[in-house]
PDB file of N, CA and C in Angstrom:
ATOM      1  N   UNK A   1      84.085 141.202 110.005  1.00  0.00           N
ATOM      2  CA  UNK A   1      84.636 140.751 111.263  1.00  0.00           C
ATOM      3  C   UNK A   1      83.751 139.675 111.899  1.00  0.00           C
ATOM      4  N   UNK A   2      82.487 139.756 112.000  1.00  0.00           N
ATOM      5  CA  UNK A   2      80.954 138.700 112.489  1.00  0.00           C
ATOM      6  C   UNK A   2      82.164 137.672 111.583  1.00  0.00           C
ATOM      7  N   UNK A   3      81.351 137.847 110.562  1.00  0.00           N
ATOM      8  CA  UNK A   3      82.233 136.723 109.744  1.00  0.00           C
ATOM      9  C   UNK A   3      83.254 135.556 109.971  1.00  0.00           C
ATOM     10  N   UNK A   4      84.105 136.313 110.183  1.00  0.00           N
ATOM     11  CA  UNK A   4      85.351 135.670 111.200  1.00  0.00           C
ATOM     12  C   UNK A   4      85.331 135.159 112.097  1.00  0.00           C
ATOM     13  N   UNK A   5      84.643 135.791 112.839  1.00  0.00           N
ATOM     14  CA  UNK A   5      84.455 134.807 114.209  1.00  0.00           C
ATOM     15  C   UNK A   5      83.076 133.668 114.259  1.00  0.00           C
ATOM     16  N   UNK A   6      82.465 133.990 112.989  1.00  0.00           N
ATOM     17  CA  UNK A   6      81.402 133.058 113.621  1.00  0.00           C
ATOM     18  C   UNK A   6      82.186 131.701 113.168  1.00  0.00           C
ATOM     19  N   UNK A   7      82.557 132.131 111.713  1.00  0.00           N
ATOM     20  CA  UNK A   7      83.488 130.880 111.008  1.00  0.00           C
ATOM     21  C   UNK A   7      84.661 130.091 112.290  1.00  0.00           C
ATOM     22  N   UNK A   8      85.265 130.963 113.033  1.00  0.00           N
ATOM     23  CA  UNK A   8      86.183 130.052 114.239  1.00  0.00           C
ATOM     24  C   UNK A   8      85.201 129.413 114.904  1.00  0.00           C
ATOM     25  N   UNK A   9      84.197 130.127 115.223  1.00  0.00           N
ATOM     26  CA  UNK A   9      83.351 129.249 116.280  1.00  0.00           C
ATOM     27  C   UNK A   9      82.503 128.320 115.814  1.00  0.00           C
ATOM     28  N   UNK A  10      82.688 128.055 114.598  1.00  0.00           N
ATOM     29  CA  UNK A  10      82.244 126.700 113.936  1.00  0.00           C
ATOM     30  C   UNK A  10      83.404 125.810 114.170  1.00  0.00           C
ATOM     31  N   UNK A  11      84.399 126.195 113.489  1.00  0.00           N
ATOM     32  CA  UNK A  11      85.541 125.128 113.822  1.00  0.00           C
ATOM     33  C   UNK A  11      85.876 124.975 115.179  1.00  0.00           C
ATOM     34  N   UNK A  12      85.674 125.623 115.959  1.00  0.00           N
ATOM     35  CA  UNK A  12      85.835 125.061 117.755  1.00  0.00           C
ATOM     36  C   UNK A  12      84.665 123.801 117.643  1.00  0.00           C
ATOM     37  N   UNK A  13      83.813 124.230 117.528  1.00  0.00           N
ATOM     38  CA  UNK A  13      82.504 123.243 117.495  1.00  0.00           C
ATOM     39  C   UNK A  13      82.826 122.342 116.903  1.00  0.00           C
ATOM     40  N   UNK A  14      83.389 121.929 115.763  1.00  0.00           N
ATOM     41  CA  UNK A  14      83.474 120.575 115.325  1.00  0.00           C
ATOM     42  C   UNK A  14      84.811 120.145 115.462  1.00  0.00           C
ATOM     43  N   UNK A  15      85.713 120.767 115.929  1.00  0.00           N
ATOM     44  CA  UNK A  15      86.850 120.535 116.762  1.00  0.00           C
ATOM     45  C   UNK A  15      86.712 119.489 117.886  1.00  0.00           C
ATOM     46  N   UNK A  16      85.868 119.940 118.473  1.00  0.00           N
ATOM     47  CA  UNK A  16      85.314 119.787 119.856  1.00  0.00           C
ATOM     48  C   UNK A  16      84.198 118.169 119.378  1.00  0.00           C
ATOM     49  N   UNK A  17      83.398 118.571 118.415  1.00  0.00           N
ATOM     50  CA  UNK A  17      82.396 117.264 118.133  1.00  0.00           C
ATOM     51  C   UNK A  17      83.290 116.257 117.731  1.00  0.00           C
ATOM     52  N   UNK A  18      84.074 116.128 117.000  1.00  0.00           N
ATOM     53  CA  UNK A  18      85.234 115.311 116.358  1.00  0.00           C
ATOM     54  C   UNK A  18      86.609 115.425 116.642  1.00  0.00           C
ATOM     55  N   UNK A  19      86.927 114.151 117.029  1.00  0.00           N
ATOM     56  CA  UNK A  19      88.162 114.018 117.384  1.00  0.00           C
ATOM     57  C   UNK A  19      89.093 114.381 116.614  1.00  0.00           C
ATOM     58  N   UNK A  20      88.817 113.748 115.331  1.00  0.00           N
ATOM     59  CA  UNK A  20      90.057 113.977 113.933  1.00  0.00           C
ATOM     60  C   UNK A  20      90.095 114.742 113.256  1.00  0.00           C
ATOM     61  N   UNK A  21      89.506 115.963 113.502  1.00  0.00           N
ATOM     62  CA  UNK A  21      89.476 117.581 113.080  1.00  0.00           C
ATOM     63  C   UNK A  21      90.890 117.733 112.768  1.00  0.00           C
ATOM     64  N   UNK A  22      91.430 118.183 113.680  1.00  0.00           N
ATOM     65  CA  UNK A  22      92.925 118.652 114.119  1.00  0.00           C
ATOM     66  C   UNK A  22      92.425 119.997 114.329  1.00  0.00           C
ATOM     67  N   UNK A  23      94.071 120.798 114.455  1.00  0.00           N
ATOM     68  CA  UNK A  23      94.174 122.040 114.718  1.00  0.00           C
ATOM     69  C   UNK A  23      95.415 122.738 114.509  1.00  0.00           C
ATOM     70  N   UNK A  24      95.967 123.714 114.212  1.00  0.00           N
ATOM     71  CA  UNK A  24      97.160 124.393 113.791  1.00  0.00           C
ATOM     72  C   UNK A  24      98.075 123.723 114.809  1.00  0.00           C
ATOM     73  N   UNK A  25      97.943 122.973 115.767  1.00  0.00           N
ATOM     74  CA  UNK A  25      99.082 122.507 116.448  1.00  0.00           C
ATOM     75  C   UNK A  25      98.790 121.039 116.570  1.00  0.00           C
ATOM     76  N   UNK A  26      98.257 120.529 115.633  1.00  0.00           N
ATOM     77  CA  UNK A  26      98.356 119.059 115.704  1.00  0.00           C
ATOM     78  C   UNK A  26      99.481 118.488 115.112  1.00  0.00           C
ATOM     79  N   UNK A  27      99.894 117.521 115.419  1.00  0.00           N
ATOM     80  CA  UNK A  27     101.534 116.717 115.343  1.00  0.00           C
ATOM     81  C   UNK A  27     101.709 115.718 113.933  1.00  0.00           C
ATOM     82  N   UNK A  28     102.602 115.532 113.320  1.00  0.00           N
ATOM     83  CA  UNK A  28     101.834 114.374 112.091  1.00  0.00           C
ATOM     84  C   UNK A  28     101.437 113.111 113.176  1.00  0.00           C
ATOM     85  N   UNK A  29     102.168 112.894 113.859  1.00  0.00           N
ATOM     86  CA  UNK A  29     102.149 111.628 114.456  1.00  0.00           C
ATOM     87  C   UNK A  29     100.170 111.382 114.952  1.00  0.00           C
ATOM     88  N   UNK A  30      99.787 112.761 115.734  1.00  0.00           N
ATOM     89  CA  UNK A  30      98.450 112.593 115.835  1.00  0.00           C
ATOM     90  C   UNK A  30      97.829 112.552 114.368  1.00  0.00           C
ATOM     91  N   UNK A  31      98.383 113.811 113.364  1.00  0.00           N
ATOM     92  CA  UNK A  31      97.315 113.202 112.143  1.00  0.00           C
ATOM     93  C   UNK A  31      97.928 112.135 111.700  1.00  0.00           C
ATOM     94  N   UNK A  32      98.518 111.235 112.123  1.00  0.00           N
ATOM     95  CA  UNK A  32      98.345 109.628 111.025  1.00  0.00           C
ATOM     96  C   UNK A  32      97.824 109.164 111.943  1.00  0.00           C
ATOM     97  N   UNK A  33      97.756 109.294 113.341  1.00  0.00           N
ATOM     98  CA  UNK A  33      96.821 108.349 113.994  1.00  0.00           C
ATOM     99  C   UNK A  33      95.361 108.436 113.650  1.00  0.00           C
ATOM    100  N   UNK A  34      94.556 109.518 113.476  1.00  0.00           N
ATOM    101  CA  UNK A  34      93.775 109.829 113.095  1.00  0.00           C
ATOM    102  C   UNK A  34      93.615 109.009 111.478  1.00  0.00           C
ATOM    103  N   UNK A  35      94.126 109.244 111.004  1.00  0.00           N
ATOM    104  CA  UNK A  35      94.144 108.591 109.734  1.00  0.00           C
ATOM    105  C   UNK A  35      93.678 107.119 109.813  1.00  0.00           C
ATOM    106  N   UNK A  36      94.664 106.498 110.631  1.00  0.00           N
ATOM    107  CA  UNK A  36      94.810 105.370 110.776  1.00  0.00           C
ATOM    108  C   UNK A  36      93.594 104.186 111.594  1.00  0.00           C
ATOM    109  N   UNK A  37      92.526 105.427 112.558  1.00  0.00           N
ATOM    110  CA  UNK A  37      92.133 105.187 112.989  1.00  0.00           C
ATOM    111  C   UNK A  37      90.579 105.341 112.232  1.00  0.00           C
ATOM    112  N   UNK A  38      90.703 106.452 111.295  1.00  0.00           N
ATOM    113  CA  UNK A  38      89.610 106.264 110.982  1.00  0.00           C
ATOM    114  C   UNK A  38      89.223 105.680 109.717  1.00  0.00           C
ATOM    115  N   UNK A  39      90.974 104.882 109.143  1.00  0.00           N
ATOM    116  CA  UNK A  39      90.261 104.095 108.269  1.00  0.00           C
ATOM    117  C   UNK A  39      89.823 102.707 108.323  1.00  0.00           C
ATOM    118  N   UNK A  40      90.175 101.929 109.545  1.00  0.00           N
ATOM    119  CA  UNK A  40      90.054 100.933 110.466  1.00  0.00           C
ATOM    120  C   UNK A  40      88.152 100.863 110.299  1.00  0.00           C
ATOM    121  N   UNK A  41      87.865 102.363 111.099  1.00  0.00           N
ATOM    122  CA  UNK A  41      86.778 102.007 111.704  1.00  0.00           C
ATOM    123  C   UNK A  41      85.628 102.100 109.938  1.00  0.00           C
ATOM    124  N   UNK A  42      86.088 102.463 109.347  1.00  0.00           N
ATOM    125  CA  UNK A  42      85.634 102.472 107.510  1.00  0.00           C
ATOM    126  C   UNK A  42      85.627 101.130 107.297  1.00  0.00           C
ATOM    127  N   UNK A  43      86.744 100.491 107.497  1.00  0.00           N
ATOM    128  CA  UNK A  43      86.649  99.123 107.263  1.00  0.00           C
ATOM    129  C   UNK A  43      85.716  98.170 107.542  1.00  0.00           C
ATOM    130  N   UNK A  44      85.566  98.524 108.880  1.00  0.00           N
ATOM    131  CA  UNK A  44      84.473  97.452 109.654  1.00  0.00           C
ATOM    132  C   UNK A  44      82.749  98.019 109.447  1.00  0.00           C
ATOM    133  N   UNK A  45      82.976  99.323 109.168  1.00  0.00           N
ATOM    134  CA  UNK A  45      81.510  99.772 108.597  1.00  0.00           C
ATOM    135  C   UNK A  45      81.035  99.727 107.174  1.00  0.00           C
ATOM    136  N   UNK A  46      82.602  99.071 106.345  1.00  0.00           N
ATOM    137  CA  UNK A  46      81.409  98.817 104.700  1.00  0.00           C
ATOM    138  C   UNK A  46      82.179  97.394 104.826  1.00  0.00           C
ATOM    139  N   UNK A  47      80.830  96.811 105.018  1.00  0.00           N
ATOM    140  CA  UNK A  47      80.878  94.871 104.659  1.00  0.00           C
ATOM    141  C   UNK A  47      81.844  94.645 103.773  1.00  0.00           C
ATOM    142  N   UNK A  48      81.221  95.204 102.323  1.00  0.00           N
ATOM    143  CA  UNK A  48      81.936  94.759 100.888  1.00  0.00           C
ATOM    144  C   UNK A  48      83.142  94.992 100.916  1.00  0.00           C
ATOM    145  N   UNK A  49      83.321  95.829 101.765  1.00  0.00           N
ATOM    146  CA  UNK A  49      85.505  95.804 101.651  1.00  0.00           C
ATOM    147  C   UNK A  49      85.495  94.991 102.312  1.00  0.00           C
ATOM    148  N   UNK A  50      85.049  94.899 103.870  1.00  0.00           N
ATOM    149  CA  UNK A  50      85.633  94.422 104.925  1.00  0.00           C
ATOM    150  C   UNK A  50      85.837  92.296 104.562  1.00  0.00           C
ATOM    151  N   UNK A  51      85.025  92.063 103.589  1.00  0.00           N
ATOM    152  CA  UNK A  51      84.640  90.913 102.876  1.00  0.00           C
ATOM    153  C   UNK A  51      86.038  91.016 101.888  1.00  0.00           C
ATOM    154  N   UNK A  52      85.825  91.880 101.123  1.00  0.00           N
ATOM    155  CA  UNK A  52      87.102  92.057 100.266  1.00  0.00           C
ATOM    156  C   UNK A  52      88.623  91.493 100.938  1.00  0.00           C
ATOM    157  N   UNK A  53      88.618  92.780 101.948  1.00  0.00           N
ATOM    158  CA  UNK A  53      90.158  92.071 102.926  1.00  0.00           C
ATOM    159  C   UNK A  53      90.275  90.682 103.196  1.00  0.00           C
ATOM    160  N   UNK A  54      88.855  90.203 103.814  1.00  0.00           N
ATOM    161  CA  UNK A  54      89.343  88.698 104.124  1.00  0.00           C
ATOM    162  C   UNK A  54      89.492  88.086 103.065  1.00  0.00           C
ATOM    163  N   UNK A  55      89.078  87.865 102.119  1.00  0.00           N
ATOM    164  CA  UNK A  55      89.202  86.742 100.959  1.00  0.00           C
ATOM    165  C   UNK A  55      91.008  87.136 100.724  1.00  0.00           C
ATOM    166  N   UNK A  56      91.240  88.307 101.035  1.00  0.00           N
ATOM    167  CA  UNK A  56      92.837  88.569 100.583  1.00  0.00           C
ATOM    168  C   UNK A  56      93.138  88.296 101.192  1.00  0.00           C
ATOM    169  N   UNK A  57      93.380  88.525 103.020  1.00  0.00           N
ATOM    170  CA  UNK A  57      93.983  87.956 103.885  1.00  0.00           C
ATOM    171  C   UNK A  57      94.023  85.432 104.199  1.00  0.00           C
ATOM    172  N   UNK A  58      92.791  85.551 103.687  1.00  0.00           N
ATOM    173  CA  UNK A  58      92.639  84.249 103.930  1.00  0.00           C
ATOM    174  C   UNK A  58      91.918  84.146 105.140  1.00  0.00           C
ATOM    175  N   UNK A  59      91.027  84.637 105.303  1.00  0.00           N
ATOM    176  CA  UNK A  59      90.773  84.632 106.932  1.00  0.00           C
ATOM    177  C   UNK A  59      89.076  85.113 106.976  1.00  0.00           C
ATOM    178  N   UNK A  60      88.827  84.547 107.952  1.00  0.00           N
ATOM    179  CA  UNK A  60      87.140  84.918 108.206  1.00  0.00           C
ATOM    180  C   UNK A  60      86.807  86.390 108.491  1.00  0.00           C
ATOM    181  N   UNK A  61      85.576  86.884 107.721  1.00  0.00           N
ATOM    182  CA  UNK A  61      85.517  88.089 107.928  1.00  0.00           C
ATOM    183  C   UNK A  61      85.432  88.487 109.607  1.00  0.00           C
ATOM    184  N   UNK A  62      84.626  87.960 110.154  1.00  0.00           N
ATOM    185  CA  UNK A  62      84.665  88.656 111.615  1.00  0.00           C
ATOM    186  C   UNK A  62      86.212  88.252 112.269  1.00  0.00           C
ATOM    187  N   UNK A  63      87.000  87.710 111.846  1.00  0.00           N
ATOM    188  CA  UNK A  63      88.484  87.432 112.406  1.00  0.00           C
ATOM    189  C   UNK A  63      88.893  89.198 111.721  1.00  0.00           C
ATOM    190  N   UNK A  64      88.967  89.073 110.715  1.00  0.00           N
ATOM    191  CA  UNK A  64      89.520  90.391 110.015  1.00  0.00           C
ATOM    192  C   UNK A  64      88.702  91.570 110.860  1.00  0.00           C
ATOM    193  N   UNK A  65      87.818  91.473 111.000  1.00  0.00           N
ATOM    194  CA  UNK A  65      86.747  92.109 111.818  1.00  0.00           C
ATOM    195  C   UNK A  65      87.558  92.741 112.782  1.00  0.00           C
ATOM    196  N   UNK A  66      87.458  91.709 114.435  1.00  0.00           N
ATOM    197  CA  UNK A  66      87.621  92.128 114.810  1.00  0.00           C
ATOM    198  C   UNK A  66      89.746  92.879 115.225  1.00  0.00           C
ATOM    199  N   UNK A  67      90.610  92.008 114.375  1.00  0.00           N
ATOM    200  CA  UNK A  67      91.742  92.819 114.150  1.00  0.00           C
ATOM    201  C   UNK A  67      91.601  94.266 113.715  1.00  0.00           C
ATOM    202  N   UNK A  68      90.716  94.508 113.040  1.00  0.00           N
ATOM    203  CA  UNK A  68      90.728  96.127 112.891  1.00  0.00           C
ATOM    204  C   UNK A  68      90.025  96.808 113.936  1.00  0.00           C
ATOM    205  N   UNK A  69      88.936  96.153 114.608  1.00  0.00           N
ATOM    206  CA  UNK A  69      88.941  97.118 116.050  1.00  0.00           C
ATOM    207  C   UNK A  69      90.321  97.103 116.903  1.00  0.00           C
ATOM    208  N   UNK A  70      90.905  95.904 116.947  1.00  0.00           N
ATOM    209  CA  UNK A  70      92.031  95.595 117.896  1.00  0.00           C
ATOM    210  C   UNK A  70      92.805  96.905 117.358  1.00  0.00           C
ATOM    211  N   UNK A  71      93.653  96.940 116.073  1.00  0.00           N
ATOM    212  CA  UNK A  71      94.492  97.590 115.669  1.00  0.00           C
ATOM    213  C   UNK A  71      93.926  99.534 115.889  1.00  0.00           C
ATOM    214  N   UNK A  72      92.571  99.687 115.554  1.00  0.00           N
ATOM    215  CA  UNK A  72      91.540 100.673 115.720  1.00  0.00           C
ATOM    216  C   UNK A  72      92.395 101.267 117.274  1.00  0.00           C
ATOM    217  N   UNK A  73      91.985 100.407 118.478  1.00  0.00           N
ATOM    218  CA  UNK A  73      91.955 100.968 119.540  1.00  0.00           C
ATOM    219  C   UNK A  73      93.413 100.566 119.995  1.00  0.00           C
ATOM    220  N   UNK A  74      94.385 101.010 119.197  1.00  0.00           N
ATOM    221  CA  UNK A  74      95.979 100.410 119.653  1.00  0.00           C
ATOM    222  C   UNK A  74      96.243  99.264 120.199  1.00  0.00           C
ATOM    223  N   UNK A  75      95.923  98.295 119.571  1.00  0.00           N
ATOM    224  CA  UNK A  75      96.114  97.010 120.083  1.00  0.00           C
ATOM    225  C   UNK A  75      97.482  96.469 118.931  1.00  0.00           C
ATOM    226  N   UNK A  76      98.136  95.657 119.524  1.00  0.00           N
ATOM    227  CA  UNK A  76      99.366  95.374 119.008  1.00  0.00           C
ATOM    228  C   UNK A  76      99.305  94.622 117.579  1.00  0.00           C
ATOM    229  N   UNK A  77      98.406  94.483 116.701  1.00  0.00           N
ATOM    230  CA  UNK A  77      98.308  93.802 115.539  1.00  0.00           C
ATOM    231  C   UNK A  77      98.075  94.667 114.467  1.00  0.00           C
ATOM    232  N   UNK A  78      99.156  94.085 113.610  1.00  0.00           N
ATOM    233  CA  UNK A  78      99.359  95.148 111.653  1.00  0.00           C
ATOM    234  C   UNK A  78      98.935  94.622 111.121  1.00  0.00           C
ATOM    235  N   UNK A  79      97.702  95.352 110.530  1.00  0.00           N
ATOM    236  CA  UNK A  79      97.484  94.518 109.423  1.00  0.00           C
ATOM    237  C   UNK A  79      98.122  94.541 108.016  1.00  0.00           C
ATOM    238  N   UNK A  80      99.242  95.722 108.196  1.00  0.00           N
ATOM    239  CA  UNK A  80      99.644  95.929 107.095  1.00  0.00           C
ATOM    240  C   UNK A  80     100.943  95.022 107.481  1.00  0.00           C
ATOM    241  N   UNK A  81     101.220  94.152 108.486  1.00  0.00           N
ATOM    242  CA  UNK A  81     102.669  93.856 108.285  1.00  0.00           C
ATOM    243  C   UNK A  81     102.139  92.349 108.047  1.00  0.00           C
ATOM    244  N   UNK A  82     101.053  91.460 108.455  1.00  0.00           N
ATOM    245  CA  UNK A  82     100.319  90.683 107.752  1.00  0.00           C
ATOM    246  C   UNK A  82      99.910  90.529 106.336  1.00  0.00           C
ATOM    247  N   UNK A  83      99.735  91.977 105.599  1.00  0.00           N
ATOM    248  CA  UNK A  83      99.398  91.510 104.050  1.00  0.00           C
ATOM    249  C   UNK A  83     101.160  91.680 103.757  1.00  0.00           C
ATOM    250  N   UNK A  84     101.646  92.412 104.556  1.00  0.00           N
ATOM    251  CA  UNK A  84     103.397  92.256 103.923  1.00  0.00           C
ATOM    252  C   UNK A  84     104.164  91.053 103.893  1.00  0.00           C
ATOM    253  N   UNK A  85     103.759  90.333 104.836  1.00  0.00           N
ATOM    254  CA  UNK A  85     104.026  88.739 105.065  1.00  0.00           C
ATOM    255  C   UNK A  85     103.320  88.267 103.867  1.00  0.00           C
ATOM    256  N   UNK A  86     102.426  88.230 103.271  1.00  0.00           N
ATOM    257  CA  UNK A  86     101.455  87.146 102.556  1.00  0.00           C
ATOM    258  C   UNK A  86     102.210  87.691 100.797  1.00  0.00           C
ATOM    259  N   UNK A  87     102.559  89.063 100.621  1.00  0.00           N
ATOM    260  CA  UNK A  87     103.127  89.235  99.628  1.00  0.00           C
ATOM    261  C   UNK A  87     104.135  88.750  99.315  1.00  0.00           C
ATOM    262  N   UNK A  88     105.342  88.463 100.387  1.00  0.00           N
ATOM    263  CA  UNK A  88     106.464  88.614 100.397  1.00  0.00           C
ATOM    264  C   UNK A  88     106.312  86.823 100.237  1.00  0.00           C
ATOM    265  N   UNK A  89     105.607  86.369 100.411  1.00  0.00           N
ATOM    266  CA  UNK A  89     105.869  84.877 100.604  1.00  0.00           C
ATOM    267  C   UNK A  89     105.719  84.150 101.796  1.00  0.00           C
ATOM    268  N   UNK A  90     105.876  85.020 102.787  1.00  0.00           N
ATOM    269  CA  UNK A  90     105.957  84.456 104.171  1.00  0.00           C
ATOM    270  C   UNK A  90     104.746  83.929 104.940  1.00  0.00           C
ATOM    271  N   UNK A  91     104.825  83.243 105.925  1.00  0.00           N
ATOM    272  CA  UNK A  91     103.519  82.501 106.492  1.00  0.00           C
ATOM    273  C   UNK A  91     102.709  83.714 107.223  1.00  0.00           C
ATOM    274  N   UNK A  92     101.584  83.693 107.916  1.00  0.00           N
ATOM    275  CA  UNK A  92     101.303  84.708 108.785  1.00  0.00           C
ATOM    276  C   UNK A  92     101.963  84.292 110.294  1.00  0.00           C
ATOM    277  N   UNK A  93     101.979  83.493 110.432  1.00  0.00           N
ATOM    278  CA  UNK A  93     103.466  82.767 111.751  1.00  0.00           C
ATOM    279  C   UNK A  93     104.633  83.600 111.763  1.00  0.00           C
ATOM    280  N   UNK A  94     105.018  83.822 110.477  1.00  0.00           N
ATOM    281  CA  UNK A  94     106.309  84.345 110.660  1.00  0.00           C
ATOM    282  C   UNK A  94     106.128  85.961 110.472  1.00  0.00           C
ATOM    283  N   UNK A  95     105.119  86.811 110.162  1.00  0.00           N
ATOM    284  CA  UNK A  95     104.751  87.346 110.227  1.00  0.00           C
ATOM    285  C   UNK A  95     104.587  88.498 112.068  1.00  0.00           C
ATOM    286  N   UNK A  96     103.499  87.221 112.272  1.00  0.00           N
ATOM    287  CA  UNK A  96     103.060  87.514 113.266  1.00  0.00           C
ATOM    288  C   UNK A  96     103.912  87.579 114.507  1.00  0.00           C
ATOM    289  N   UNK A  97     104.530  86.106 114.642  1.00  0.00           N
ATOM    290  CA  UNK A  97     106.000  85.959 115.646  1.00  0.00           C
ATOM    291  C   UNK A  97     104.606  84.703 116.456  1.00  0.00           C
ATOM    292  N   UNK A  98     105.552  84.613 117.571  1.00  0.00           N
ATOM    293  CA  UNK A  98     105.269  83.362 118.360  1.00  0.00           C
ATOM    294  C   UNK A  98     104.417  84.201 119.048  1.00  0.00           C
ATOM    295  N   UNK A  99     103.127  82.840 119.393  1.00  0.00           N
ATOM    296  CA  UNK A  99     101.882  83.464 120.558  1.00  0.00           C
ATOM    297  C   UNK A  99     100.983  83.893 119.260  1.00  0.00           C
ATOM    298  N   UNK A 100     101.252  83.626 118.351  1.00  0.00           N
ATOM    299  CA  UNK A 100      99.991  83.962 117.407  1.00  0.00           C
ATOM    300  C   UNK A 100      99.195  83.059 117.380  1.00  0.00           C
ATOM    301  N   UNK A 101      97.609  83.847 116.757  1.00  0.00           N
ATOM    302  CA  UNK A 101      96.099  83.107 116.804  1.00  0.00           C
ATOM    303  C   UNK A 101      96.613  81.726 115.715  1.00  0.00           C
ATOM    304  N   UNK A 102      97.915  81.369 114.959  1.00  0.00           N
ATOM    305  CA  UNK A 102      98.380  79.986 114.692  1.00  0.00           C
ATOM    306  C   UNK A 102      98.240  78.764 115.755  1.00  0.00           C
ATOM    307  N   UNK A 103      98.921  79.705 116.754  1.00  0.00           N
ATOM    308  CA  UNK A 103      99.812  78.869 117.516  1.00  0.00           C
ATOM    309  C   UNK A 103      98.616  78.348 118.801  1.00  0.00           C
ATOM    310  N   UNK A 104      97.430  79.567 118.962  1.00  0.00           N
ATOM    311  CA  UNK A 104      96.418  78.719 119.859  1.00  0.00           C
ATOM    312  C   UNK A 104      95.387  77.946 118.771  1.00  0.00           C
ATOM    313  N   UNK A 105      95.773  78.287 117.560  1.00  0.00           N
ATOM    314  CA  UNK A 105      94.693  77.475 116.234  1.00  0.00           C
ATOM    315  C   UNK A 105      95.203  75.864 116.528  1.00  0.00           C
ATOM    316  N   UNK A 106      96.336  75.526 116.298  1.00  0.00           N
ATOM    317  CA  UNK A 106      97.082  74.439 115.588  1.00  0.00           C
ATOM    318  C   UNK A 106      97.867  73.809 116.970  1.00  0.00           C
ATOM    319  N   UNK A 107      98.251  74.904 118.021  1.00  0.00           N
ATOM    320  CA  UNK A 107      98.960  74.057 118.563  1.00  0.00           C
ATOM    321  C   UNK A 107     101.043  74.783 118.352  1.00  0.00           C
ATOM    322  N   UNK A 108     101.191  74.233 119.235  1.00  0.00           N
ATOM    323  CA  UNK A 108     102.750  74.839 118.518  1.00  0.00           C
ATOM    324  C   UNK A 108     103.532  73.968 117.872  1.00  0.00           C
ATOM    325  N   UNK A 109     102.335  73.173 116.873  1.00  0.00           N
ATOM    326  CA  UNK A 109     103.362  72.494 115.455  1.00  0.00           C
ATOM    327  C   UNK A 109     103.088  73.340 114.578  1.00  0.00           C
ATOM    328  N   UNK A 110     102.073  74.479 114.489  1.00  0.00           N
ATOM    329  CA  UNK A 110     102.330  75.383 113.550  1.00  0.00           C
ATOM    330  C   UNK A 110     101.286  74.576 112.061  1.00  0.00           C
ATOM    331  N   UNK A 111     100.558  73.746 112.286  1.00  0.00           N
ATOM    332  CA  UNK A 111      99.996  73.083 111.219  1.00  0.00           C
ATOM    333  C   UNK A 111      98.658  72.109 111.426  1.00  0.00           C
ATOM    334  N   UNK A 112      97.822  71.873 110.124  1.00  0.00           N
ATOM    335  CA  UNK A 112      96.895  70.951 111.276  1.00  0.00           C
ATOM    336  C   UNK A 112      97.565  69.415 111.473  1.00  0.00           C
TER     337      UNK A 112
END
């Protein structure tokens, strides 16, 4: 019985230390956020991927950088709908939509 309870009162404890524990009543929606959030912040803590992404994306690592804090702390940018654009053929403009980091890059001709 000790047993038992000391084992819960470990998992309260790291329940409690960590956000992305979960718990018998966590939602999927919270575990993919969790997911989602903590593979963001993986990203920006090993260089060699985070280097990796940009050479795929086309883009400077601290640009890629900081989109995954953005996306990290719910900020409105995918990076997965960005590499879906770049697969598919499409620009990151069209991707992105109007008001993108294009459009204060270039101007709204969209080019240099």
């Amino acid at each position: 019985m000790a047993d038992k309870l000391r084992t819960q009162q470990q998992l309260e404890q790291l329940q409690a230390r960590y956000i992305g524990t979960g718990h018998a009543d966590t939602t999927k929606h919270e575990w993919s956020a969790n997911i989602h959030r903590d593979s963001y912040a993986s990203y920006v803590g090993h260089p060699p991927l985070l280097a990796y992404m940009a050479v795929g994306m086309g883009e400077p690592r601290e640009r890629v950088r900081a989109m995954c804090i953005e996306v990290s702390f719910g900020g409105g940018v995918s990076l997965s709908g960005i590499f879906l654009g770049m697969v598919e053929g499409g620009s990151r403009h069209e991707v992105e939509g109007p008001g993108s980091w294009e459009d204060e890059r270039w101007g709204s001709s969209g080019g240099p």
